[in-house]
C-alpha atoms as a PDB file:
ATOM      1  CA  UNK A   1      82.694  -8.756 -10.620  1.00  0.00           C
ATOM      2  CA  UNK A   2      81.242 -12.298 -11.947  1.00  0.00           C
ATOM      3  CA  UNK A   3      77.630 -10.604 -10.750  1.00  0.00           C
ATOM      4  CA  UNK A   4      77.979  -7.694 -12.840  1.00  0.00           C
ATOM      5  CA  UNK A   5      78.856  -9.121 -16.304  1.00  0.00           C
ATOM      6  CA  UNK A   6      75.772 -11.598 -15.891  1.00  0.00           C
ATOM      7  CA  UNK A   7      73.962  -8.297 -15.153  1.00  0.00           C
ATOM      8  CA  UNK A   8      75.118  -6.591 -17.855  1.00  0.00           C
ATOM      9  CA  UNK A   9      74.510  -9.935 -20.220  1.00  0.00           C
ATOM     10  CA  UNK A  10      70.481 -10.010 -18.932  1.00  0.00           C
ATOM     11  CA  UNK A  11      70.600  -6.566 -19.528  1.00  0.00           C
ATOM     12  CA  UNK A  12      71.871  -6.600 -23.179  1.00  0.00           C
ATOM     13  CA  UNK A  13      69.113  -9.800 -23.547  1.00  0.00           C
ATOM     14  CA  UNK A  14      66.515  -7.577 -22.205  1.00  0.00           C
ATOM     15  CA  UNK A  15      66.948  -4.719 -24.487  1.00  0.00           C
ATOM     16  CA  UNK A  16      67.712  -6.565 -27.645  1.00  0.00           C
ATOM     17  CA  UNK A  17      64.710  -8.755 -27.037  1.00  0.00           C
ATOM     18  CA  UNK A  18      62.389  -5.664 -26.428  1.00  0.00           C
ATOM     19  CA  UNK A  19      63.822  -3.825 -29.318  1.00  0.00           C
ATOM     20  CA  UNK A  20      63.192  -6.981 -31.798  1.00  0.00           C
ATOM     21  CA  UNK A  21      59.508  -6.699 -30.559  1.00  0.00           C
ATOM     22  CA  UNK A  22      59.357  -3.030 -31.014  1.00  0.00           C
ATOM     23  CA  UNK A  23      60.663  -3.015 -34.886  1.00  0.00           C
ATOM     24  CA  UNK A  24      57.998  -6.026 -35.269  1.00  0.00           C
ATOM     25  CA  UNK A  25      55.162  -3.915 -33.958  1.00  0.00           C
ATOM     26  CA  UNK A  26      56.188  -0.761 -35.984  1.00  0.00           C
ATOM     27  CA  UNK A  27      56.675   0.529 -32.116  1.00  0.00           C
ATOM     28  CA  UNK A  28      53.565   1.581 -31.810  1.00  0.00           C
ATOM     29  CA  UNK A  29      51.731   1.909 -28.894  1.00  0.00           C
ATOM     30  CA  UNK A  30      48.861  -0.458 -29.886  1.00  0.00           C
ATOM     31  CA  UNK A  31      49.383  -4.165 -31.508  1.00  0.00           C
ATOM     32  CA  UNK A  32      47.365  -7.453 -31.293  1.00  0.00           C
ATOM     33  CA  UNK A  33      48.484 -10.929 -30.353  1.00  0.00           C
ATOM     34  CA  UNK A  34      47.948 -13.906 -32.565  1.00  0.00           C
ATOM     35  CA  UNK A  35      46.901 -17.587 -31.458  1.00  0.00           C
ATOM     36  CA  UNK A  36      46.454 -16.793 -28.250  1.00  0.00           C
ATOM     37  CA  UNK A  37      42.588 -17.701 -28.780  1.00  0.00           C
ATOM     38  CA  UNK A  38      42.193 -20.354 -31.159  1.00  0.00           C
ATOM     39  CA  UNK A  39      38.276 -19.732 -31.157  1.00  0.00           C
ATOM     40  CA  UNK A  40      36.018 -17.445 -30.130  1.00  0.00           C
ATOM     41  CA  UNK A  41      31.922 -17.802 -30.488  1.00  0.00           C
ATOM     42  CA  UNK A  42      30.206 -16.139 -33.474  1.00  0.00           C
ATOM     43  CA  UNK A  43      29.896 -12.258 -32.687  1.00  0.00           C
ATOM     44  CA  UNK A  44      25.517 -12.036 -31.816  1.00  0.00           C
ATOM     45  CA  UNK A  45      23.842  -9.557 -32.096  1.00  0.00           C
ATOM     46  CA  UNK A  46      22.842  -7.639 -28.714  1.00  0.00           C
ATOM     47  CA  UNK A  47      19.349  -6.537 -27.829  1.00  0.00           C
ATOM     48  CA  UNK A  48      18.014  -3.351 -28.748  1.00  0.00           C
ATOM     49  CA  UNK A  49      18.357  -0.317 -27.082  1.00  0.00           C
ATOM     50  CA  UNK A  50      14.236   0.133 -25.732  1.00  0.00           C
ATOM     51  CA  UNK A  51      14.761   2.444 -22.804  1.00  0.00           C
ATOM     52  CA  UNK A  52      16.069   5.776 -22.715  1.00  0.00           C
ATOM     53  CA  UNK A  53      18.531   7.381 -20.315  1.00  0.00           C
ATOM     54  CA  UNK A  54      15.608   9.731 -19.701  1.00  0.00           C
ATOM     55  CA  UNK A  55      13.022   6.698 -18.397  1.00  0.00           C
ATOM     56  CA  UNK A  56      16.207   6.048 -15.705  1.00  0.00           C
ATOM     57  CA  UNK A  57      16.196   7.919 -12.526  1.00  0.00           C
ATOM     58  CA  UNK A  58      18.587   6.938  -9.241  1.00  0.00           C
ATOM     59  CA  UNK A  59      17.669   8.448  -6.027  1.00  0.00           C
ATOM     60  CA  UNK A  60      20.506   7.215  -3.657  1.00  0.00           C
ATOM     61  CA  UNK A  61      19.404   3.719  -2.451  1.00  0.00           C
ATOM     62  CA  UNK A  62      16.088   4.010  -4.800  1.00  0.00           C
ATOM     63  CA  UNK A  63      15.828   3.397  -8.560  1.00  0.00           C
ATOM     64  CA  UNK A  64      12.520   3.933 -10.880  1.00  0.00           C
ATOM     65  CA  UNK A  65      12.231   3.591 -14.173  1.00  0.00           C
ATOM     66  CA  UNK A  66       9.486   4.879 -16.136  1.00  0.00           C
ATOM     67  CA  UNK A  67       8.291   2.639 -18.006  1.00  0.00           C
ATOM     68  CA  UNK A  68       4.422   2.069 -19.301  1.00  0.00           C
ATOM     69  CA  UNK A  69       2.388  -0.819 -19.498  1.00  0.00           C
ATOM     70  CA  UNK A  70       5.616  -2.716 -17.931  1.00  0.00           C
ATOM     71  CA  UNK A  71       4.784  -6.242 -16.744  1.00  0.00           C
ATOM     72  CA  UNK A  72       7.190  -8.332 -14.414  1.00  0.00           C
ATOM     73  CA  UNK A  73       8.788 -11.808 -14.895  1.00  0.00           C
ATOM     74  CA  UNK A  74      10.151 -14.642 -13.244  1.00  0.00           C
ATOM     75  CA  UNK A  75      12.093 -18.172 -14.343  1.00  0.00           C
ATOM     76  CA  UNK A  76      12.319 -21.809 -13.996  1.00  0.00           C
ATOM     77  CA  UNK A  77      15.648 -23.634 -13.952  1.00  0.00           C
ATOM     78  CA  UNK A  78      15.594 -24.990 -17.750  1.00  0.00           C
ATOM     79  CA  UNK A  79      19.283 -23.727 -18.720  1.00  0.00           C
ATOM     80  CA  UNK A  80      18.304 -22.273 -22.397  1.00  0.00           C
ATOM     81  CA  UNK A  81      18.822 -18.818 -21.691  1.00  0.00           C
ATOM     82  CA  UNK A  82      22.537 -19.419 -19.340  1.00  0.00           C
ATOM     83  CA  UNK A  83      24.059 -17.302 -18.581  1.00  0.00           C
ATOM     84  CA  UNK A  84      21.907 -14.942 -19.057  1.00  0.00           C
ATOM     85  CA  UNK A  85      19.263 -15.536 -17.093  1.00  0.00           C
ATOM     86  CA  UNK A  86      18.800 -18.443 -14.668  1.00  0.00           C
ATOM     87  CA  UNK A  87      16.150 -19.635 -11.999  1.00  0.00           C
ATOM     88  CA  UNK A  88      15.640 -16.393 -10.046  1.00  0.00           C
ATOM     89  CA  UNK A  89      16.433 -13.978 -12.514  1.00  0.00           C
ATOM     90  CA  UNK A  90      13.807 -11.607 -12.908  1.00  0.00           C
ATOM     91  CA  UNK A  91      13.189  -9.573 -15.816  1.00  0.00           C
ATOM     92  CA  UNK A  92      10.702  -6.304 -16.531  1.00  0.00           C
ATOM     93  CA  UNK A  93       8.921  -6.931 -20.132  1.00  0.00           C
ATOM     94  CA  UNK A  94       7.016  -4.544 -22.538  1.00  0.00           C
ATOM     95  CA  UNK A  95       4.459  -5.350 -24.990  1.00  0.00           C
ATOM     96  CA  UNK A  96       5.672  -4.547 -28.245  1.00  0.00           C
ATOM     97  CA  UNK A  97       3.945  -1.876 -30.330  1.00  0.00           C
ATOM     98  CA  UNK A  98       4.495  -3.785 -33.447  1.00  0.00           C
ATOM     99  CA  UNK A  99       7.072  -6.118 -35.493  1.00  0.00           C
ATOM    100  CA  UNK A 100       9.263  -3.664 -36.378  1.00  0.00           C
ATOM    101  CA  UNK A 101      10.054  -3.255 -32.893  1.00  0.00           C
ATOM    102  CA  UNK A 102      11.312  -6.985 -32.089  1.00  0.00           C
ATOM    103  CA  UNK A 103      14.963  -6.798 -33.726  1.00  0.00           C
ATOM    104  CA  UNK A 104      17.472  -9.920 -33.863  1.00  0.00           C
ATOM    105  CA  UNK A 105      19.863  -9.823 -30.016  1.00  0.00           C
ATOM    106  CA  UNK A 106      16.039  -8.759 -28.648  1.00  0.00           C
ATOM    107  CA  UNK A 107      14.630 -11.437 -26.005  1.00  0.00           C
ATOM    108  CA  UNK A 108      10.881 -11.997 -25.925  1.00  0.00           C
ATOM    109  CA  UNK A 109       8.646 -14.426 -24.011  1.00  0.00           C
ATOM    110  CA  UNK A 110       6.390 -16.018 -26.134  1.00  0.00           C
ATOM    111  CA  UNK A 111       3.624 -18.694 -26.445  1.00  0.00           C
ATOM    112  CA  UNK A 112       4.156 -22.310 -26.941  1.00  0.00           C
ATOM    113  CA  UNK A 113       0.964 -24.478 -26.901  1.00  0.00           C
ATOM    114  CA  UNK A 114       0.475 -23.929 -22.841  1.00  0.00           C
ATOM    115  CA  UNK A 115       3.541 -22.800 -21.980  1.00  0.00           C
ATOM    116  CA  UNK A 116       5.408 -19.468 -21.755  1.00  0.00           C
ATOM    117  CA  UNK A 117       9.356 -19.951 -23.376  1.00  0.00           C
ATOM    118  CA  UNK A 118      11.350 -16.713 -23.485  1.00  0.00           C
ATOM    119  CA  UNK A 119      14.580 -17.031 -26.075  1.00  0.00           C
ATOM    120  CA  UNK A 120      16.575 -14.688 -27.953  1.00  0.00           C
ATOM    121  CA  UNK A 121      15.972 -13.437 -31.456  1.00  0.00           C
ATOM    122  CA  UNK A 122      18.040 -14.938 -33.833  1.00  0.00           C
ATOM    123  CA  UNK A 123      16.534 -13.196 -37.075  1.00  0.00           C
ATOM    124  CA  UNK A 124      13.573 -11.897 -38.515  1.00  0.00           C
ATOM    125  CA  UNK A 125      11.362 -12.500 -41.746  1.00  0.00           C
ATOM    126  CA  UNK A 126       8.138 -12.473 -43.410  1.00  0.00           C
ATOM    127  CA  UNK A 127       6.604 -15.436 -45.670  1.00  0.00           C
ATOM    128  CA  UNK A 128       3.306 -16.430 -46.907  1.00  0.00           C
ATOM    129  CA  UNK A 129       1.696 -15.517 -43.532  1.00  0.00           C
ATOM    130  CA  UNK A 130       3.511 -12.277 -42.290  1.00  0.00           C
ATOM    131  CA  UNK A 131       6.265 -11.560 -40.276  1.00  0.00           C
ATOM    132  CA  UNK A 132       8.258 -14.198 -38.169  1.00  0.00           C
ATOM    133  CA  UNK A 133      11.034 -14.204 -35.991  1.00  0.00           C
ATOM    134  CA  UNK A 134      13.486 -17.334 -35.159  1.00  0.00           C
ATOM    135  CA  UNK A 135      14.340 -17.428 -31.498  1.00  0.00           C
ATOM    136  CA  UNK A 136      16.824 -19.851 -29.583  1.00  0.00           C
ATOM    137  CA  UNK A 137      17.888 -20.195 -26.427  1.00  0.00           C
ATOM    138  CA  UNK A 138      21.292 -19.167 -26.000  1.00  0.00           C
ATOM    139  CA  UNK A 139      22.411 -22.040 -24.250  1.00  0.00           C
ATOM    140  CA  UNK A 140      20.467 -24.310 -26.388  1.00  0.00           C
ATOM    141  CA  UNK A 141      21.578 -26.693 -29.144  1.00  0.00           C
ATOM    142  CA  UNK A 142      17.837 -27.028 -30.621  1.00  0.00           C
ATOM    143  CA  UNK A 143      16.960 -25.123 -34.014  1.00  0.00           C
ATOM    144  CA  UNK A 144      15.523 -21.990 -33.879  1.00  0.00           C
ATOM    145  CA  UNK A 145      11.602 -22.009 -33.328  1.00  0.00           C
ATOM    146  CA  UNK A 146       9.596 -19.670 -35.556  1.00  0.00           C
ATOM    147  CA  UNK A 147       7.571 -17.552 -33.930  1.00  0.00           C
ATOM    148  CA  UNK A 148       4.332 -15.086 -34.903  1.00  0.00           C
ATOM    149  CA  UNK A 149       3.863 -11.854 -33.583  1.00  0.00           C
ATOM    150  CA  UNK A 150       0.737 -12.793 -32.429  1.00  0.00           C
ATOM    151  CA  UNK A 151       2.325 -15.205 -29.864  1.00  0.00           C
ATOM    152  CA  UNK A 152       5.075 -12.379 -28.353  1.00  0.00           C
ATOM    153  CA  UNK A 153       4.066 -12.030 -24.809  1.00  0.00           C
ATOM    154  CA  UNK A 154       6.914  -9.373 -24.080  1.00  0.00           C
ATOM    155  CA  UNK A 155      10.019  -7.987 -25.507  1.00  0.00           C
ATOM    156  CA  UNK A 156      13.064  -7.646 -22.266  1.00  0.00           C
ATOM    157  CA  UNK A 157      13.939  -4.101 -21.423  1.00  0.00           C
ATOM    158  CA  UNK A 158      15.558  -4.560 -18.433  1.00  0.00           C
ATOM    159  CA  UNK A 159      17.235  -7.618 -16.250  1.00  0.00           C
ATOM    160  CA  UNK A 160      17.248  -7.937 -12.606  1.00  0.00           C
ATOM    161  CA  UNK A 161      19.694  -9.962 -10.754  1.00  0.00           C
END
């Protein structure tokens, strides 16, 4: 007897507690919860869309995309780009046909004095001498570097894993 009026009390708790939350959420079938995350990173923007569905074919254990004048890349351990990509990440590149193809959330590889760096596109510009982009590595707490078109050596379309 004892077991069923504790029963019937968790019961009554239940349904009054679920109602409450109901009548708060306009019982709806969608809501959102509050403070749960107390901070999230700025929303970026993502890279460009430079393939087509069409340049994608999947033959069973065999993939080819169509791409022209493709070239192929591989990394060093430096951390900038983590996540993302990391030593032994490989990643298929395009030359780009002009400036107004290299959009903010793009990653290029560029030229730095000897090196090749490859970074994300932060935003894009023109001053005095033409257009500009600011890239940064995403795991990077340098400034953006300003970079000329000139220097782009290839714009991602495609990471391999």
């Amino acid at each position: 007897m004892l077991f069923w009026k504790l029963a019937s009390v968790a019961v009554a708790a239940f349904l009054v507690g679920w109602l409450a939350c109901q009548a708060s959420l306009g019982g709806g079938d969608s809501y959102s919860v509050t403070g749960a995350i107390t901070a999230l990173p700025a929303d970026l923007p993502s890279p460009s869309d430079h393939l087509g569905e069409e340049q994608i074919s999947v033959f069973g254990s065999r993939v080819m995309i169509n791409i022209e004048n493709v070239s192929w890349a591989t990394f060093t351990d430096t951390n900038s780009m983590d996540p993302v990509l990391d030593e032994g990440a490989n990643t298929l590149e395009i030359k780009p046909a002009g400036p107004e193809s290299v959009n903010p959330g793009d990653i290029i590889s560029y030229r730095h004095g000897s090196d090749v760096l490859i970074h994300r596109v932060a935003e894009t510009g023109e001053d005095d001498l033409g257009w500009y982009c600011l890239v940064k590595g995403d795991n990077s707490k340098d400034l953006p570097a300003m970079v000329r078109f000139s220097d782009i050596n290839g714009l991602v379309v495609g990471i391999l894993y």
